[in-house]
Protein backbone atom coordinates (compact mmCIF):
# COMPACT_ATOMS: atom_id res chain seq x y z
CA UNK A 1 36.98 -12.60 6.81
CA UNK A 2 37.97 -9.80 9.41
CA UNK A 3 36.35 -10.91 12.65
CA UNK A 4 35.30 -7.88 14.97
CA UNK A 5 34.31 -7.24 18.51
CA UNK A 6 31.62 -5.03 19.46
CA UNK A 7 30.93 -3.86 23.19
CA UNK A 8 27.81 -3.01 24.08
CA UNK A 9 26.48 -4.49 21.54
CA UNK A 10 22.68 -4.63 22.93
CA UNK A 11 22.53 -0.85 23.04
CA UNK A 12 20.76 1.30 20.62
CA UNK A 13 24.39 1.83 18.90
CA UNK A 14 25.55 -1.61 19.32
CA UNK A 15 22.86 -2.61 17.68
CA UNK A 16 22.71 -0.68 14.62
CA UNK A 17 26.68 -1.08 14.08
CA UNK A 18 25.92 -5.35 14.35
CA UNK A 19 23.50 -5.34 11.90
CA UNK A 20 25.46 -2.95 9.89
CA UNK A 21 29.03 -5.37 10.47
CA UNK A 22 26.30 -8.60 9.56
CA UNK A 23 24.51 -7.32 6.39
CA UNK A 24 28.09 -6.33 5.21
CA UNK A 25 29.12 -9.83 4.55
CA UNK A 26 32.67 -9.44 5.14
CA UNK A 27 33.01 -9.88 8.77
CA UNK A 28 32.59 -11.95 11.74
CA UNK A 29 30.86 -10.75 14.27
CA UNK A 30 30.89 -10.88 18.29
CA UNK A 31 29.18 -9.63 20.79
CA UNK A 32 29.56 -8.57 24.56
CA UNK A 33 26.93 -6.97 26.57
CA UNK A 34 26.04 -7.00 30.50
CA UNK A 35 23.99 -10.03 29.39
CA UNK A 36 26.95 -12.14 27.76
CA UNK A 37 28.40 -15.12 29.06
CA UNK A 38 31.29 -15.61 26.77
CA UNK A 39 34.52 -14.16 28.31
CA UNK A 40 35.53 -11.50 27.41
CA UNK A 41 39.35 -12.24 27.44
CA UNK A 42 38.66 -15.11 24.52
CA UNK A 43 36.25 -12.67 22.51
CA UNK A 44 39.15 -10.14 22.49
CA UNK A 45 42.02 -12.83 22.06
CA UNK A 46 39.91 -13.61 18.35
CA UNK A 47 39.31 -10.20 17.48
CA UNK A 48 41.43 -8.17 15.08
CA UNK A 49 39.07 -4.62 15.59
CA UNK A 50 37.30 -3.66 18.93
CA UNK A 51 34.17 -1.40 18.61
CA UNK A 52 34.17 -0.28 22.74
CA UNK A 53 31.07 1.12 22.47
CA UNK A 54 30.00 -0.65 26.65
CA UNK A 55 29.57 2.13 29.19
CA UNK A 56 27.09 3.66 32.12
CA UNK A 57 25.35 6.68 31.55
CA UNK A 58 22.30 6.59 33.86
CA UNK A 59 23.89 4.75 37.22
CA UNK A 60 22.10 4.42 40.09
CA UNK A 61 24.97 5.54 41.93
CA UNK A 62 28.39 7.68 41.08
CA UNK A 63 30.65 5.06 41.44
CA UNK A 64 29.06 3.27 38.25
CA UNK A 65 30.79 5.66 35.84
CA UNK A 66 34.31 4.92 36.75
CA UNK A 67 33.33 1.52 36.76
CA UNK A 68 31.60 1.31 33.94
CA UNK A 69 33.31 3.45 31.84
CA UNK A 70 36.99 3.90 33.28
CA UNK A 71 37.54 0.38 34.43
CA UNK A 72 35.81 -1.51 31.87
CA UNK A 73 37.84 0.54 28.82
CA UNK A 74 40.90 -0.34 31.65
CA UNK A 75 40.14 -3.78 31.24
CA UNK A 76 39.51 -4.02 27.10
CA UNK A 77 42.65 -2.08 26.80
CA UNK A 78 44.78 -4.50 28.73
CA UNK A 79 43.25 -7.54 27.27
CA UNK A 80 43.77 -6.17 23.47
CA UNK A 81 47.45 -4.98 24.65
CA UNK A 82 49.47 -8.16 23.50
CA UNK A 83 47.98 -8.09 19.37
CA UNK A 84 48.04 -4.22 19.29
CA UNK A 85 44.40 -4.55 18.80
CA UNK A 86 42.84 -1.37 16.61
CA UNK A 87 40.33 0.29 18.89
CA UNK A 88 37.46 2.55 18.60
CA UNK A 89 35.34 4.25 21.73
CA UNK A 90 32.60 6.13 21.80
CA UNK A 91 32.94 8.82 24.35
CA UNK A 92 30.66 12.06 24.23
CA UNK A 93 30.45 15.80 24.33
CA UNK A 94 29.90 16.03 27.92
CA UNK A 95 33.48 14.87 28.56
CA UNK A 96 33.88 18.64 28.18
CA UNK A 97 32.16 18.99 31.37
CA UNK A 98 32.89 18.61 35.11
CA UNK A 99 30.16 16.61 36.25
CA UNK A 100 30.75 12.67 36.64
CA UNK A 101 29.91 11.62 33.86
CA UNK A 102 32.39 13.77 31.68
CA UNK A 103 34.87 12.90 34.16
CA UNK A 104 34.30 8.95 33.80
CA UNK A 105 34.52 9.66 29.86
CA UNK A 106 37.45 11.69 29.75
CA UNK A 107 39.21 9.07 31.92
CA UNK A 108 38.10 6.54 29.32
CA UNK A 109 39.92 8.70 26.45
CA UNK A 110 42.85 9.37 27.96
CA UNK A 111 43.11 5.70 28.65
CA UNK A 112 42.96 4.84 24.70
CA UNK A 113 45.66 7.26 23.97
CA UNK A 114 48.10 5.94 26.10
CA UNK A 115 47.09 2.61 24.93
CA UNK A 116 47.60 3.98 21.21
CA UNK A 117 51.19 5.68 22.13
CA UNK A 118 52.49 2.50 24.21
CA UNK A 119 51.61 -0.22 21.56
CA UNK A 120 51.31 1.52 18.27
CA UNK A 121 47.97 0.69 17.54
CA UNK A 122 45.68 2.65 15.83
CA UNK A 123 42.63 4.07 18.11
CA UNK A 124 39.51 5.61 17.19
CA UNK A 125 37.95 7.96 19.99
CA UNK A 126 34.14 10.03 18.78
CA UNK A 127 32.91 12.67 21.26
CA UNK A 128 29.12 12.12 20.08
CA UNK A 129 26.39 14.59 20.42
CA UNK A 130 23.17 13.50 20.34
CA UNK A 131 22.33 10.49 18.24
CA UNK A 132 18.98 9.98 16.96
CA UNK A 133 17.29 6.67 15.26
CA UNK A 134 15.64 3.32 15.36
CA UNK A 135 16.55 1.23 18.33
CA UNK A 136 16.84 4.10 20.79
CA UNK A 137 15.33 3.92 24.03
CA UNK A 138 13.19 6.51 25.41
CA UNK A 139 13.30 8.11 28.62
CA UNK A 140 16.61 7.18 29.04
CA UNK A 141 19.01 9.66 27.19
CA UNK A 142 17.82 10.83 23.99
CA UNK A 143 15.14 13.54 23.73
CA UNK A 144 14.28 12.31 20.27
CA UNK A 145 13.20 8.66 21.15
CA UNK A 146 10.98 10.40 23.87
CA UNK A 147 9.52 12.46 22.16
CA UNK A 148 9.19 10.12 19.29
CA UNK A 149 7.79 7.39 21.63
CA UNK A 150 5.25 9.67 23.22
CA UNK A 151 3.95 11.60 20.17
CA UNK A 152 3.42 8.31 18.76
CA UNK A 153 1.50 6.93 21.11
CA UNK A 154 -0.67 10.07 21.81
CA UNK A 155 0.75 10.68 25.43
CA UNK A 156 2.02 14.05 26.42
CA UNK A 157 5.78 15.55 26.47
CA UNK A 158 7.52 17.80 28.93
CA UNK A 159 9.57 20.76 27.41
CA UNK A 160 11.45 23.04 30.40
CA UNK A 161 12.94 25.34 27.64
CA UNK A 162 11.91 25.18 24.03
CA UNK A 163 14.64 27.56 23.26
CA UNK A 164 17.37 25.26 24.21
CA UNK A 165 19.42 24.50 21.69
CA UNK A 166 19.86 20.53 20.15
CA UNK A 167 23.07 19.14 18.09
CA UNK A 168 21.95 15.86 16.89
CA UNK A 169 23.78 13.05 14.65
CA UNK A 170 21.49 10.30 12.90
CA UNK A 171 22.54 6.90 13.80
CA UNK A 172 23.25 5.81 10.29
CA UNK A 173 25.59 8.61 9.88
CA UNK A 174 27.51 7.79 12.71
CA UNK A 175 27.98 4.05 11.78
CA UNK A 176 28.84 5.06 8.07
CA UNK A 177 32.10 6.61 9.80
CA UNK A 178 32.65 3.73 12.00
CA UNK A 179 33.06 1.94 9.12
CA UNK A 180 35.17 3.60 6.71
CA UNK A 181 37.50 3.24 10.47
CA UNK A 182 37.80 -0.46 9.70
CA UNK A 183 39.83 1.49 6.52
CA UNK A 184 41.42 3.90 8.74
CA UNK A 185 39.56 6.55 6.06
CA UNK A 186 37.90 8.23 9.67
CA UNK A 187 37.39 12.06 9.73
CA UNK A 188 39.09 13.52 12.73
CA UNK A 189 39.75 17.00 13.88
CA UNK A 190 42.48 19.13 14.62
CA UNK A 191 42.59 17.90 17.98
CA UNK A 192 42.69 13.89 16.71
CA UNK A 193 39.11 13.18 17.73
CA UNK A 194 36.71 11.18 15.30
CA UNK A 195 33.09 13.41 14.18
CA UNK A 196 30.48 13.02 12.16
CA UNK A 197 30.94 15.39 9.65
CA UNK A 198 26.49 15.62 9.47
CA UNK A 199 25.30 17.60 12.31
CA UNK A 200 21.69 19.04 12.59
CA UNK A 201 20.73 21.95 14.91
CA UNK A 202 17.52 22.86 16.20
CA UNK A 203 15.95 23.46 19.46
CA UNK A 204 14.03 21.41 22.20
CA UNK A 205 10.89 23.54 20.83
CA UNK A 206 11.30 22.94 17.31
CA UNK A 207 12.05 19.32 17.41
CA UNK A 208 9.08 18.14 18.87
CA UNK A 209 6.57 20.45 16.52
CA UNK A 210 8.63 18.99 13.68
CA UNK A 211 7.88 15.46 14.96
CA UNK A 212 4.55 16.43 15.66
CA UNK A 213 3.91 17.75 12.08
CA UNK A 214 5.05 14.21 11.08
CA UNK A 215 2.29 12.35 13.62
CA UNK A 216 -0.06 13.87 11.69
CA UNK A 217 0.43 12.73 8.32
CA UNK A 218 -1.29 9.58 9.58
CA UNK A 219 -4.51 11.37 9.73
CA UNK A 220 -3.65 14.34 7.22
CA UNK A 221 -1.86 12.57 4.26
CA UNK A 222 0.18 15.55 4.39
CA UNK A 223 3.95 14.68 3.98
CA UNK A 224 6.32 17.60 5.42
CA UNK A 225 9.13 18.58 3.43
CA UNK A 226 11.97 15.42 3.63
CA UNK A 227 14.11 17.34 1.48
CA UNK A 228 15.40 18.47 4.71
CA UNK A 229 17.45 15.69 6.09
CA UNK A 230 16.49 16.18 10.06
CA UNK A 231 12.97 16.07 8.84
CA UNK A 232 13.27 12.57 7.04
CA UNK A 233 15.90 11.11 10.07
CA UNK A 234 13.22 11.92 12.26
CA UNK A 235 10.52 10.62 10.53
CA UNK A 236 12.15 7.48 9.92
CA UNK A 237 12.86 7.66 13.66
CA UNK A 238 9.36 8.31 14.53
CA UNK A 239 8.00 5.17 12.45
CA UNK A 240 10.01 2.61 14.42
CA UNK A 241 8.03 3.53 17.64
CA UNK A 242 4.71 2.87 16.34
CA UNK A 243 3.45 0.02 17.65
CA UNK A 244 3.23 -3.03 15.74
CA UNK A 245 -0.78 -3.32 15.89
CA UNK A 246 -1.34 0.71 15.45
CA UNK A 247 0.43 0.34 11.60
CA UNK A 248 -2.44 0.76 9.85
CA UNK A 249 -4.50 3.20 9.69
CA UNK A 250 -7.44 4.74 8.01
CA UNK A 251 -8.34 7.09 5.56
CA UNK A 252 -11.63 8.82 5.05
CA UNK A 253 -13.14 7.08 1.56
CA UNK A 254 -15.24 9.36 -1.52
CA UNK A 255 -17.76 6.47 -2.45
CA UNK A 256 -20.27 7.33 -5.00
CA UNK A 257 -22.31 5.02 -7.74
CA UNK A 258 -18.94 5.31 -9.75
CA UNK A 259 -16.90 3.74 -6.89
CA UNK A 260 -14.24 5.00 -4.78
CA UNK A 261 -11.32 7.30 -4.31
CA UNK A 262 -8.61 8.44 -1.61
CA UNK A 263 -6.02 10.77 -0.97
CA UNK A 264 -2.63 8.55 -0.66
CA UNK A 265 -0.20 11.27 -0.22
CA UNK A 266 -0.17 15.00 -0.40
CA UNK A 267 2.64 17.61 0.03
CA UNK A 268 3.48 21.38 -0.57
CA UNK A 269 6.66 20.30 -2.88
CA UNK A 270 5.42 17.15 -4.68
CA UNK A 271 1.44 17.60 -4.95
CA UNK A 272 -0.85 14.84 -4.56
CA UNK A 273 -1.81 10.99 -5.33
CA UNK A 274 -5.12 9.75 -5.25
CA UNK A 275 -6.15 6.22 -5.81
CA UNK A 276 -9.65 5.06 -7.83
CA UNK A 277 -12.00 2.32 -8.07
CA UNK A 278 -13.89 2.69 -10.98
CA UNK A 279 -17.18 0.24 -11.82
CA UNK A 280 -17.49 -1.06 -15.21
CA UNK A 281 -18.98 1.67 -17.74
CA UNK A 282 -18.79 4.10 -15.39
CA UNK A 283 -16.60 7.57 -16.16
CA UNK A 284 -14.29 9.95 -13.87
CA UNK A 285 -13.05 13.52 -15.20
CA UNK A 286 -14.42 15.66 -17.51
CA UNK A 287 -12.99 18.55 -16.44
CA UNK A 288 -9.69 21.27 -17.46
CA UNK A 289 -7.30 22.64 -15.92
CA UNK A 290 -5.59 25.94 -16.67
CA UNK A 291 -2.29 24.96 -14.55
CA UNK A 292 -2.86 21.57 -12.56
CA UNK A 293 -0.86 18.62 -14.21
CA UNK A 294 -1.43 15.11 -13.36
CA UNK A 295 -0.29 11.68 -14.70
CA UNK A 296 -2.84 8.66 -14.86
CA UNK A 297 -1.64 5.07 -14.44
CA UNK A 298 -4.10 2.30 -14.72
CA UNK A 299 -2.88 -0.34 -12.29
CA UNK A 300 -5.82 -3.30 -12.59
CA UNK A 301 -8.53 -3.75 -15.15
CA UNK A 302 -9.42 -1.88 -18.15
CA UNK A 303 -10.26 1.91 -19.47
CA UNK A 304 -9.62 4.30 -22.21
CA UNK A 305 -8.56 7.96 -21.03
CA UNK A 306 -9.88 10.64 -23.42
CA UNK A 307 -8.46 14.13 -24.66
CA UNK A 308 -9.78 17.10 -26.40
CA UNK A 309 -8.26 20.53 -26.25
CA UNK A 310 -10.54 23.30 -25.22
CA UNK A 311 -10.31 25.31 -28.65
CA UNK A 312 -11.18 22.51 -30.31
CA UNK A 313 -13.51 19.66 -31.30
CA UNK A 314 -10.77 17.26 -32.07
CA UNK A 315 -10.90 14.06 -29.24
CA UNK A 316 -8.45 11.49 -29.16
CA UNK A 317 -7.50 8.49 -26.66
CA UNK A 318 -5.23 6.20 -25.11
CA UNK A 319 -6.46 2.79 -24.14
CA UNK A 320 -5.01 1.75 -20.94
CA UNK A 321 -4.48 -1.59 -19.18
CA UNK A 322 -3.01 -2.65 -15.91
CA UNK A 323 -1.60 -5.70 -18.17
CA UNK A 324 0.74 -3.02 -19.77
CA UNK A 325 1.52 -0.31 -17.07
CA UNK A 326 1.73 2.90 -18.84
CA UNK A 327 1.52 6.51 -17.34
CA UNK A 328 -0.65 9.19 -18.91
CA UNK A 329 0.55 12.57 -19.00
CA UNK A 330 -3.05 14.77 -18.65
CA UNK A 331 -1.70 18.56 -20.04
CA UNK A 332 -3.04 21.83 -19.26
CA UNK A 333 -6.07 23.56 -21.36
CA UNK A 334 -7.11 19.78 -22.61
CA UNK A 335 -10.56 18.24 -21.19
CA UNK A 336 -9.86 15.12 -19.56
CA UNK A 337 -12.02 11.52 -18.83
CA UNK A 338 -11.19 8.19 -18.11
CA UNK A 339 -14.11 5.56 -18.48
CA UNK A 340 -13.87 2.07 -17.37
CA UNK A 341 -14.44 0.04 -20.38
CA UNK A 342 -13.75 -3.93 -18.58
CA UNK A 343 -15.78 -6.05 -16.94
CA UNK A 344 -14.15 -5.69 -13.18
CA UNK A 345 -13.43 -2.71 -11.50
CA UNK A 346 -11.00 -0.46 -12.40
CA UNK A 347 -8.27 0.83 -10.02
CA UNK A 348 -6.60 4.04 -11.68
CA UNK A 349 -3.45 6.04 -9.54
CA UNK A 350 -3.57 9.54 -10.01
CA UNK A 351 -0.81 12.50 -9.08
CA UNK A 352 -1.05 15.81 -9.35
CA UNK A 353 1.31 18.65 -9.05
CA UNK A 354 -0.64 20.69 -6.63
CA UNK A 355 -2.92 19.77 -4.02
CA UNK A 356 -6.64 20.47 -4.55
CA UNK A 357 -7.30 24.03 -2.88
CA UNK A 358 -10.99 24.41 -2.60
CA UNK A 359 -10.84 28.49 -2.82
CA UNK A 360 -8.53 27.11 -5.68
CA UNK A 361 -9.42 24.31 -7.08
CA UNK A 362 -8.47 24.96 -10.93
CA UNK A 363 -10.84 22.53 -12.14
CA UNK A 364 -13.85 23.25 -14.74
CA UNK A 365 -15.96 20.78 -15.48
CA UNK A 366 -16.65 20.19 -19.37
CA UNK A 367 -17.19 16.82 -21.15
CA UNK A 368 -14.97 15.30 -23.53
């Protein structure tokens, strides 16, 4: 089993790259953070990979980022030195920049590569934009997990300049290519640097309406369009900063004699699902559409589901059980019911391939 060192490992990286390393199976894990106790010498001396992932990014003086970043890569380097330990570091885009920061970060890179060209080993160094996902901490560097944190908890956000543009990398992207580095199958660019070949764009303005527009499926049952990979990284985000007692959530209930029914889900691309309770004898349907499909699955009790095509007086029917789970394909131009015929309630699932449109609503009500 390899056994692997990971610096920094309490961070919002860190974090997702341990459990990533642990739920792999193949490796054993350590971990050093400001909070760690074992030495760092002996952590290195069993390692045979390095994930240098420590650093300072919000100091409350200057001097942090040399020390944080510079020395402390100084330090790993030296210690990993005698076994020609494999190393990767995450540095960042800003080590374009003149500011301290980039300076601090650029110092840290050039200290890997003369680490790589002295001993031969093989070193891993990713210039990350901004990386998005669960575990992130907001107000600290990522505009995602602030926005994400306050939309989610109903508290305003500050935008200077909704035009600004936004490169963003999802976390679980970026420790997919950590891995394959434990291969040595990395991508790296012309100039040797390690990417993550996904990027998203957008802008400061359009990121938080997007994660806005996903707030509000709590209340709507509208689900945006996930097709779109930023949209379902930042939902997936935007879930993990919900708090643990504001999970559920309600939905407005159609009671009537018959019993009940909700909207689950609804979407422009997918339609929508409804779930039933239906009382014993009682009947929902009986009604056409010319284009609406739907499917019917009855997941508890008992019911028969009825069929007769509009130009004719021919009915037929499926019995339906939620002892046998079977879906129900309901076609166009053919009346539809489905009539609880048990002794408990019913509780029938429902899709449809549009949602209902009142101006719309392609539904004309005829019995069976």
């Amino acid at each position: 089993m390899k056994t692997v060192l990971v610096t920094g490992s309490d961070g919002f990286i860190g974090k997702n790259l341990v459990a990533r390393l642990t739920q792999d199976g193949s490796y054993t894990v350590f971990c050093y953070d400001k909070n760690t106790n074992d030495d760092l010498g002996s952590l290195i001396e069993k390692s045979a990979f390095i994930f240098h992932l420590a650093g300072v990014n919000r100091p409350q003086n200057e001097e942090e980022f040399k020390t944080g970043n510079q020395d402390l890569t100084q330090k790993v380097l030296e210690l990993a030195a005698p076994r020609k330990i494999p190393v990767l570091i995450t540095s960042s885009i800003q080590a374009l920049l003149d500011n301290p920061y980039g300076k601090s970060k650029r110092g840290a890179e050039s200290l890997v590569a003369a680490y790589g060209q002295k001993t031969g080993a093989k070193t891993y160094v990713f210039r990350l934009p901004n990386v998005f996902g669960k575990w992130s901490r907001p107000n600290y560097n990522s505009a995602v997990a602030t926005f994400c944190h306050n939309i989610a908890h109903d508290l305003p956000i500050q935008i200077n300049d909704p035009k600004a543009p936004l490169t963003l990398v999802y976390i679980d992207e970026v420790i997919d290519e950590f891995m394959k580095c434990l291969a040595d199958e990395q991508s790296v660019d012309t100039e040797g640097f390690c990417y993550i070949p996904s990027t998203y764009s957008t802008t400061v303005g359009k990121l938080a309406e997007t994660i806005k527009e996903l707030h509000t499926m709590r209340s709507t049952a509208v689900v945006p369009d996930l097709s779109n990979p930023l949209t379902k990284y930042l939902h997936a985000t935007l879930t993990s900063f919900y708090d643990e007692d504001a999970l559920a959530h309600t939905f407005e209930l159609h009671d009537d004699e018959r019993g009940w029914l909700f909207e689950l889900a609804k979407s422009s691309s997918f339609g929508q699902v409804f779930i039933s309770s239906t009382k014993p004898g009682y009947t929902r349907g009986q009604h056409w559409h010319h284009t609406k499909v739907e499917r019917f699955c009855v997941i508890k009790g008992k019911g028969e589901i009825k069929f007769r095509n509009i130009n004719s007086e021919k009915v037929f029917s499926y019995p339906v059980t939620g002892a046998k789970i079977q879906i129900v394909d309901i076609p166009v131009g053919y009346i539809h019911s489905v009539t609880n015929t048990g002794s408990s309630d019913m509780i029938l699932v429902i899709w449809a391939n549009e949602i209902f449109d009142k101006k719309r609503p392609d539904t004309f009500y005829e019995e069976v």
